[in-house]
Protein backbone atom coordinates (compact mmCIF):
# COMPACT_ATOMS: atom_id res chain seq x y z
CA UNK A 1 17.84 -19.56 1.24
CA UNK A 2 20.67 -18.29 -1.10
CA UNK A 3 18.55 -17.76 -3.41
CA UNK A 4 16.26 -15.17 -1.75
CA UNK A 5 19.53 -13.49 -0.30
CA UNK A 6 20.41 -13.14 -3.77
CA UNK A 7 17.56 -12.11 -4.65
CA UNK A 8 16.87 -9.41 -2.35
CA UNK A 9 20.33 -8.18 -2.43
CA UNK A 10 20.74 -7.61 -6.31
CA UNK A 11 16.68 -5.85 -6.01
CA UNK A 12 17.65 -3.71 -3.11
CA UNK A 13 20.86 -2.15 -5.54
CA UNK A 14 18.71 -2.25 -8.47
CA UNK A 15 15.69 0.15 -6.42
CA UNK A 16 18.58 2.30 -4.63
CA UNK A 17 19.85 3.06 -8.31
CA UNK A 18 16.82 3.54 -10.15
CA UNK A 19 15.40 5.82 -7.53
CA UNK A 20 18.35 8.01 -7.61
CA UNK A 21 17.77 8.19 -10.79
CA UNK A 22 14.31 9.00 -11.33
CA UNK A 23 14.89 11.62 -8.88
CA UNK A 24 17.36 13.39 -10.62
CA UNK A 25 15.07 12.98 -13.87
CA UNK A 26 12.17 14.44 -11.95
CA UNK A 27 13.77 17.40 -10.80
CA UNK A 28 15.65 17.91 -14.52
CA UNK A 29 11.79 17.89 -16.00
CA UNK A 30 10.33 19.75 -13.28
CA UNK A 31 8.12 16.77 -12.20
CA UNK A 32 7.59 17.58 -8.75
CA UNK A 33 5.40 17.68 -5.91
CA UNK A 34 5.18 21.43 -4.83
CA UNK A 35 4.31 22.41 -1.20
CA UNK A 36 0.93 21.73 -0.19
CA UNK A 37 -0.51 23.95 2.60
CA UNK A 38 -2.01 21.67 4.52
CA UNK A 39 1.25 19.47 5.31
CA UNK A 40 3.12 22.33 7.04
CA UNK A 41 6.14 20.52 6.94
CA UNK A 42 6.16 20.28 3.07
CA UNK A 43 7.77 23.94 2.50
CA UNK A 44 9.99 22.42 -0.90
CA UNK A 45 9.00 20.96 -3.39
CA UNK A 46 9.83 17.16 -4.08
CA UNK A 47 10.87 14.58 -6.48
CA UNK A 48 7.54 12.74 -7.77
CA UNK A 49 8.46 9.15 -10.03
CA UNK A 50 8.86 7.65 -6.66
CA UNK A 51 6.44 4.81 -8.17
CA UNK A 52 7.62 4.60 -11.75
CA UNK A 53 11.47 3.89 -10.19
CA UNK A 54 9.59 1.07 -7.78
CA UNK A 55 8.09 -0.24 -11.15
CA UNK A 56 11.05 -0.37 -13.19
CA UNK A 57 13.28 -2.23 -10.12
CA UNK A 58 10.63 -4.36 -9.85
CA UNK A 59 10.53 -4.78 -14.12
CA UNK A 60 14.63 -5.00 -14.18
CA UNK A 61 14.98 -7.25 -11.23
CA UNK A 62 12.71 -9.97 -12.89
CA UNK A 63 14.87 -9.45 -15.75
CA UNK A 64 18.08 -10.45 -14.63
CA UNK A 65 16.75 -12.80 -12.34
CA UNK A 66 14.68 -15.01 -15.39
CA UNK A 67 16.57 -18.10 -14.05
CA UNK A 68 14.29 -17.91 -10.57
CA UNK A 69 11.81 -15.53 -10.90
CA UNK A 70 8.27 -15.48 -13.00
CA UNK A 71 6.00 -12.87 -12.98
CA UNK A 72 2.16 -13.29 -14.03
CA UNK A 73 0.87 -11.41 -16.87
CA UNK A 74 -2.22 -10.28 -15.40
CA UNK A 75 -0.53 -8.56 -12.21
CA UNK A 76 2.19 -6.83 -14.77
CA UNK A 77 -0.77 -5.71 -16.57
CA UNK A 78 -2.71 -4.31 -13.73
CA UNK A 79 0.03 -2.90 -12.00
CA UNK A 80 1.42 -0.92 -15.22
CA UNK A 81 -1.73 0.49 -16.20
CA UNK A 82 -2.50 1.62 -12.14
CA UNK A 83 1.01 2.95 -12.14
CA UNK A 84 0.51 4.97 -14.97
CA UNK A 85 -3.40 6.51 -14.05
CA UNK A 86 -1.25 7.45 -11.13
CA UNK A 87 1.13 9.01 -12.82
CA UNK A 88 -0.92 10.91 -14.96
CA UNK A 89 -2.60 12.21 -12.22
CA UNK A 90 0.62 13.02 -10.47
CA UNK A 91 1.13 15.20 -13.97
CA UNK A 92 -2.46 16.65 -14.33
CA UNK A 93 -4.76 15.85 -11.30
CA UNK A 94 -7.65 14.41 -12.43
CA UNK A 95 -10.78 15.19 -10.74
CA UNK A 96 -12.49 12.47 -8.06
CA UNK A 97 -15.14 11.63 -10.26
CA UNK A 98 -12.58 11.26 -13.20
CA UNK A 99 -9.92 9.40 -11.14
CA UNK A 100 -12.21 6.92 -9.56
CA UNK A 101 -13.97 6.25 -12.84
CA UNK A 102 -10.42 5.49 -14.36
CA UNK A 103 -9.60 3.22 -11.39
CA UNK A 104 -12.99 1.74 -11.79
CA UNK A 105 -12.42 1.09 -15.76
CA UNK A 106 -8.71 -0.80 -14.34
CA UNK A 107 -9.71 -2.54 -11.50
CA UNK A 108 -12.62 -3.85 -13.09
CA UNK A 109 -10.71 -4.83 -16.37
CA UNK A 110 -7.74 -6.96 -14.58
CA UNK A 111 -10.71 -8.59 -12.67
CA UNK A 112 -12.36 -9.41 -15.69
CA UNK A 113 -8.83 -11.24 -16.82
CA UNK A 114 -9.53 -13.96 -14.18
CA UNK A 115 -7.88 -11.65 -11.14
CA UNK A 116 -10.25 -13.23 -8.30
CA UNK A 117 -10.88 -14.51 -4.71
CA UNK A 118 -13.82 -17.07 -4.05
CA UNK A 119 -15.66 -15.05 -1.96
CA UNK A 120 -19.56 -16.55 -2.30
CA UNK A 121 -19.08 -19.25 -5.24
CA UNK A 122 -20.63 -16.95 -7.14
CA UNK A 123 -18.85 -15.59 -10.19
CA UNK A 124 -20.69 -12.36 -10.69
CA UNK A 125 -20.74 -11.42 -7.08
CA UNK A 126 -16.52 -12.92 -6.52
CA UNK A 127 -16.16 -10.48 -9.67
CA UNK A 128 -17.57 -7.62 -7.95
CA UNK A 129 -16.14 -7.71 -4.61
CA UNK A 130 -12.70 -8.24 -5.79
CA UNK A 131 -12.73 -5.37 -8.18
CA UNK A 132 -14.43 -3.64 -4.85
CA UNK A 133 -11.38 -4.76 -2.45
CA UNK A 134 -8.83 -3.33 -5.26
CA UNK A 135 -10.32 -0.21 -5.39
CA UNK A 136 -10.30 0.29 -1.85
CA UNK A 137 -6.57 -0.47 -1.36
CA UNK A 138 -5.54 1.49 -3.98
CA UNK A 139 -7.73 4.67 -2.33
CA UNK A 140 -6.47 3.59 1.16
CA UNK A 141 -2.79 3.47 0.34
CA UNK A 142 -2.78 6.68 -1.90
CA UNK A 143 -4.90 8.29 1.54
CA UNK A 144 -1.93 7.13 3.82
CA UNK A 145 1.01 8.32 1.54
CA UNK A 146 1.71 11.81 3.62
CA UNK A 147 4.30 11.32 5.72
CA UNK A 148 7.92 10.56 4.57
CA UNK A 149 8.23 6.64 4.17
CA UNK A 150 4.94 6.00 5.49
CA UNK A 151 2.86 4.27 2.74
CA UNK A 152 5.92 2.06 1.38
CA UNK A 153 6.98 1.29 4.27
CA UNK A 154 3.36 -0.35 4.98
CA UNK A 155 3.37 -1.40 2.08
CA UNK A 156 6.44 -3.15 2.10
CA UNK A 157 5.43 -5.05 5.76
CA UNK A 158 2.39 -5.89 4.31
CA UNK A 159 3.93 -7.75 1.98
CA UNK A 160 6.77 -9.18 3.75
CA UNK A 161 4.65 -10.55 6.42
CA UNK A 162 2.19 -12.49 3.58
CA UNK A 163 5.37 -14.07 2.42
CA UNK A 164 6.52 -14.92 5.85
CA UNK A 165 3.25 -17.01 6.71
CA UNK A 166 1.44 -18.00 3.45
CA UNK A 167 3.69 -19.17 0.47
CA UNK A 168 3.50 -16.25 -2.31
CA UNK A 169 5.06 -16.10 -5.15
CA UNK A 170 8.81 -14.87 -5.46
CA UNK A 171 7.51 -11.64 -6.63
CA UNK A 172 6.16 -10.26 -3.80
CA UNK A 173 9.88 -10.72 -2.35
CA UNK A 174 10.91 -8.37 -5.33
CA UNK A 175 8.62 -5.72 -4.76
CA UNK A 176 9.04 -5.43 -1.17
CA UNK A 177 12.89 -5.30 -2.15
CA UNK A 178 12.16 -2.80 -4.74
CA UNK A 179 10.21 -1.00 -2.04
CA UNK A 180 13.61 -1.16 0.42
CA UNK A 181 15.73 0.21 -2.37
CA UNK A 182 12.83 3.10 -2.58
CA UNK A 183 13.22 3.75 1.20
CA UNK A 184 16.56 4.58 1.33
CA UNK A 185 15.32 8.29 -1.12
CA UNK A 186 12.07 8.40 0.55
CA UNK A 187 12.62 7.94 4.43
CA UNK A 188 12.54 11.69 6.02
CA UNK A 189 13.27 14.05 5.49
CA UNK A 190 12.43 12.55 1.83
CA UNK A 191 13.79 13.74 -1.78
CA UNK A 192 11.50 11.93 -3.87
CA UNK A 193 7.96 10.78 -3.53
CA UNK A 194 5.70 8.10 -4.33
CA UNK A 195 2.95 9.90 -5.91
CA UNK A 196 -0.01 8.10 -6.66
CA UNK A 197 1.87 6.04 -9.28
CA UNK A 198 3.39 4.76 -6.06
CA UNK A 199 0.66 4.63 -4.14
CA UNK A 200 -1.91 2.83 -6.51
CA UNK A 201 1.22 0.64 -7.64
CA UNK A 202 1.07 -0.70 -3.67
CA UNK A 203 -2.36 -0.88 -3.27
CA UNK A 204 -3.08 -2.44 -5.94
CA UNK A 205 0.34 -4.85 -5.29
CA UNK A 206 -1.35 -6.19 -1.88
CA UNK A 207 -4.55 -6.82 -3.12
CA UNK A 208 -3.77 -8.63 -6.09
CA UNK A 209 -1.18 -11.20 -3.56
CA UNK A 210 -4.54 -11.55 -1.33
CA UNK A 211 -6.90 -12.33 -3.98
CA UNK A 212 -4.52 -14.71 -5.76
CA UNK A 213 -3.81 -16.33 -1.97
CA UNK A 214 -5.92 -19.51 -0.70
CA UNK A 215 -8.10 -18.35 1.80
CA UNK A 216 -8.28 -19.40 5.80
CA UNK A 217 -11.18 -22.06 6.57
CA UNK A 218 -13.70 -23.60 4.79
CA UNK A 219 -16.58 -20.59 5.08
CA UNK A 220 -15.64 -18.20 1.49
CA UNK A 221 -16.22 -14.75 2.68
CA UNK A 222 -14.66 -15.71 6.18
CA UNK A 223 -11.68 -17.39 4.59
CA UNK A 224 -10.33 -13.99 3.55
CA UNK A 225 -11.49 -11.50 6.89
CA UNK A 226 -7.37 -12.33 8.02
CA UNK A 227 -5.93 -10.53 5.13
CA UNK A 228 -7.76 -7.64 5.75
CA UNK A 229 -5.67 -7.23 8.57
CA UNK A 230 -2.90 -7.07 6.31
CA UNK A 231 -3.80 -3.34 5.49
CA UNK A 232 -5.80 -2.63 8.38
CA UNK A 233 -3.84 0.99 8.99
CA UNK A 234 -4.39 2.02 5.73
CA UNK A 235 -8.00 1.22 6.06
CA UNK A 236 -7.61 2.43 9.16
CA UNK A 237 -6.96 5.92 8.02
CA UNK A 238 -9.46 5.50 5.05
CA UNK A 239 -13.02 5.13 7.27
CA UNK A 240 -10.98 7.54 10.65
CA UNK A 241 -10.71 9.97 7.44
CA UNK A 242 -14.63 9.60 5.95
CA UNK A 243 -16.09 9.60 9.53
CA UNK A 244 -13.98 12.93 10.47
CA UNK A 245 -14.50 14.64 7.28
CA UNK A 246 -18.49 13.86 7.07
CA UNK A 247 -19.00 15.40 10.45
CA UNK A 248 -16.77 18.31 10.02
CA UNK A 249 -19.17 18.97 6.76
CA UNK A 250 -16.78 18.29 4.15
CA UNK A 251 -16.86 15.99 0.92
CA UNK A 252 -14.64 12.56 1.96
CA UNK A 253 -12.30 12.86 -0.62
CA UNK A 254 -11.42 16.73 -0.42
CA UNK A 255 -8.30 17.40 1.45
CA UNK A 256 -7.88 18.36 5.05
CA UNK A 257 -5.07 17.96 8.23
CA UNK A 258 -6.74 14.64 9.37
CA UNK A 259 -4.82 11.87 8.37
CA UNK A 260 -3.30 9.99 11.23
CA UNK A 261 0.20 11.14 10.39
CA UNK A 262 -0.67 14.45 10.58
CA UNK A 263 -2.90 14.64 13.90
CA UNK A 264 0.20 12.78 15.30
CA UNK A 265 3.06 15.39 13.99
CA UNK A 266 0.62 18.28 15.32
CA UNK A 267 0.53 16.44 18.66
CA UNK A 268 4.27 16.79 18.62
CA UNK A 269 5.52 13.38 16.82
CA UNK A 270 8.62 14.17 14.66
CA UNK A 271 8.37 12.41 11.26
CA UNK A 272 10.58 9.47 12.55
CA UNK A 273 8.61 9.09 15.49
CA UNK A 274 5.30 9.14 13.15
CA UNK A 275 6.77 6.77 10.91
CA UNK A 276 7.90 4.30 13.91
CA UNK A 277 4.52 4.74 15.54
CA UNK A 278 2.61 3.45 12.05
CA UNK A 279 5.26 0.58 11.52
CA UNK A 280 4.67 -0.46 14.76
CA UNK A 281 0.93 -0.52 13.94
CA UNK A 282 1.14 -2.20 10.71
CA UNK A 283 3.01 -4.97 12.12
CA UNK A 284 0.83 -5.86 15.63
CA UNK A 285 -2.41 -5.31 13.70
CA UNK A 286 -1.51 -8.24 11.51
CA UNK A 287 -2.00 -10.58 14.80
CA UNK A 288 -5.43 -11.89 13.41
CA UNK A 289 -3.76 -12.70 9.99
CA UNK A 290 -0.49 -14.61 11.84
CA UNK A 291 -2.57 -16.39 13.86
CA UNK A 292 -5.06 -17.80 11.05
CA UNK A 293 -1.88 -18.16 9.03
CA UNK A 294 -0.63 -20.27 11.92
CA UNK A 295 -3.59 -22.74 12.21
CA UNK A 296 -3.87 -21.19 16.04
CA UNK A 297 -6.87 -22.14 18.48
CA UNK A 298 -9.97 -20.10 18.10
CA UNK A 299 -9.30 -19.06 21.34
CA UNK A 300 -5.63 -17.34 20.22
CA UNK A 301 -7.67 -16.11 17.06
CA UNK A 302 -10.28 -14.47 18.75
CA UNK A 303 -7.83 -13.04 21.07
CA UNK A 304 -5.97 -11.67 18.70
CA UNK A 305 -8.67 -9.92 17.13
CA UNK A 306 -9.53 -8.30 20.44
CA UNK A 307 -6.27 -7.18 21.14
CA UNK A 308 -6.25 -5.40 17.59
CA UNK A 309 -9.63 -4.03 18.17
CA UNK A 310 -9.05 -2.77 21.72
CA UNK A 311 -5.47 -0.98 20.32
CA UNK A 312 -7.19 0.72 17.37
CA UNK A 313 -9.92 2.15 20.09
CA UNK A 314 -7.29 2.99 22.28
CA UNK A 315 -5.33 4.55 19.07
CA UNK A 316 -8.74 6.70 18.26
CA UNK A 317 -9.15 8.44 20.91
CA UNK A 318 -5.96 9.64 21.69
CA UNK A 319 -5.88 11.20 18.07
CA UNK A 320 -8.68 12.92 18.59
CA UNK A 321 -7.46 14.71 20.89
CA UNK A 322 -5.21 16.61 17.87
């Protein structure tokens, strides 16, 4: 137990520092996120490195904690390179076509490093799907990221409720950590950002802990339906966003007023109260993973997925109301 107090102590001062000071390097190189008009709120323009300082805590952390911690070469691999497609896109903005084709080229690359869940038994087809979860979580967590605190703070239960219930590796403590010391700069009104460094940093964060985790039960595919209830807000807000977008006419991945956050602040939710109301989320919508993760009755199971279920319907329709 010392050791994790330790160890999140010395992470949390590590992320608190390093985000200070990529802030103040953002703003000395003009590396920020200028208002965006359909976020009224946004009316200054913002920090951006918010994922590079996450990075480096996580990076210096490790270092001066060699004596306890080990980190796996393939998840430092695929988390650098996703951190920095993000950042260059935080720099120049790719195009969709040009971003998802770089996220493609990543995803598919760590994958092909031995980054993989037994999904069918079959190599090709575990290969595909697992490049196909990544890129999904990255997209959902860089779709969620636009409210103050928001997407690291999902990020960060997501990952501290994996480690509470299934054993992960002491890394996943140091990120969420990291992610704290982020929190303290980004929680509203926020100076610095995640960007999508941050954003596919976290995505891709989760999914790589799930795909390296032993599944639940003895069917493959089945095994691994709990931890998709690990990110269920961010894919939450992913498919609400598609559906709403499609039948308003509009491309999917164009920008428009519709994430949850956003329907919520119009419907009078300050930022805190937004932020509160998707914490709250991210944590009861976990209740099929706890319960797997608990070796509960398949009657507490399949209540639990119900409850989840009837919430998110619940959840939909008073949104769109916005």
């Amino acid at each position: 137990m010392n050791v994790y107090i330790v160890t999140l102590g010395v992470t949390i001062g590590i992320g608190i520092i390093l985000t200070g000071f990529c802030r103040w390097l953002a703003r000395k190189i003009h590396f920020v996120n200028k208002p965006n008009k359909i976020v009224v709120q946004h009316t200054e323009s913002v920090a951006y490195l918010g994922g590079l300082a996450v990075f480096l805590s996580f990076l210096l952390s490790h270092f001066i904690l060699d004596s306890i911690a080990s980190v796996d070469v393939c998840y430092l691999l695929g988390a650098g390179l996703f951190m920095v497609l993000g950042l260059v896109d935080d720099a120049i903005e790719f195009k969709p076509l040009h971003k998802f084709i770089l996220q493609l080229g990543v995803a598919y690359g760590v994958v092909g490093l031995g980054l993989h869940f037994e999904f069918t038994g079959s190599d090709i087809l575990d290969y595909l799907i697992s490049g196909f979860w990544i890129l999904i979580l990255v997209n959902a967590y860089n779709l969620i990221d636009v409210c103050d605190g928001l997407a690291a703070g999902v990020g960060m239960i997501g990952l501290i409720i994996m480690g509470g219930f299934i054993q992960l590796p002491l890394s996943a403590l140091i990120l969420a950590a990291s992610i704290l010391g982020f929190l303290f700069f980004n929680r509203p009104n926020a100076s610095i950002y995640l960007g999508d460094s941050g954003s596919h940093l976290l995505g891709f964060s989760i999914a790589y802990f799930q795909l390296t985790s032993i599944g639940f039960g003895d069917l493959p595919l089945l095994s691994f339906l709990p931890f998709v209830f690990v990110s269920l807000l961010p894919l939450y807000e992913l498919f609400f966003l598609i559906i709403i977008r499609k039948s308003k006419g509009l491309k999917w991945w164009h920008g428009s007023p519709d994430h949850l956050a956003l329907r919520l602040q119009k419907m009078g939710w300050s930022k805190w109260q937004t932020l509160g109301i998707g914490y709250c989320l991210s944590i009861v919508t976990t209740l099929p993973f706890v319960a797997s993760s608990l070796d509960a009755s398949l009657i507490l199971i399949i209540m639990a997925y119900l409850i989840v279920f009837g919430l998110l319907g619940v959840f939909t329709r008073y949104l769109l109301k916005a």
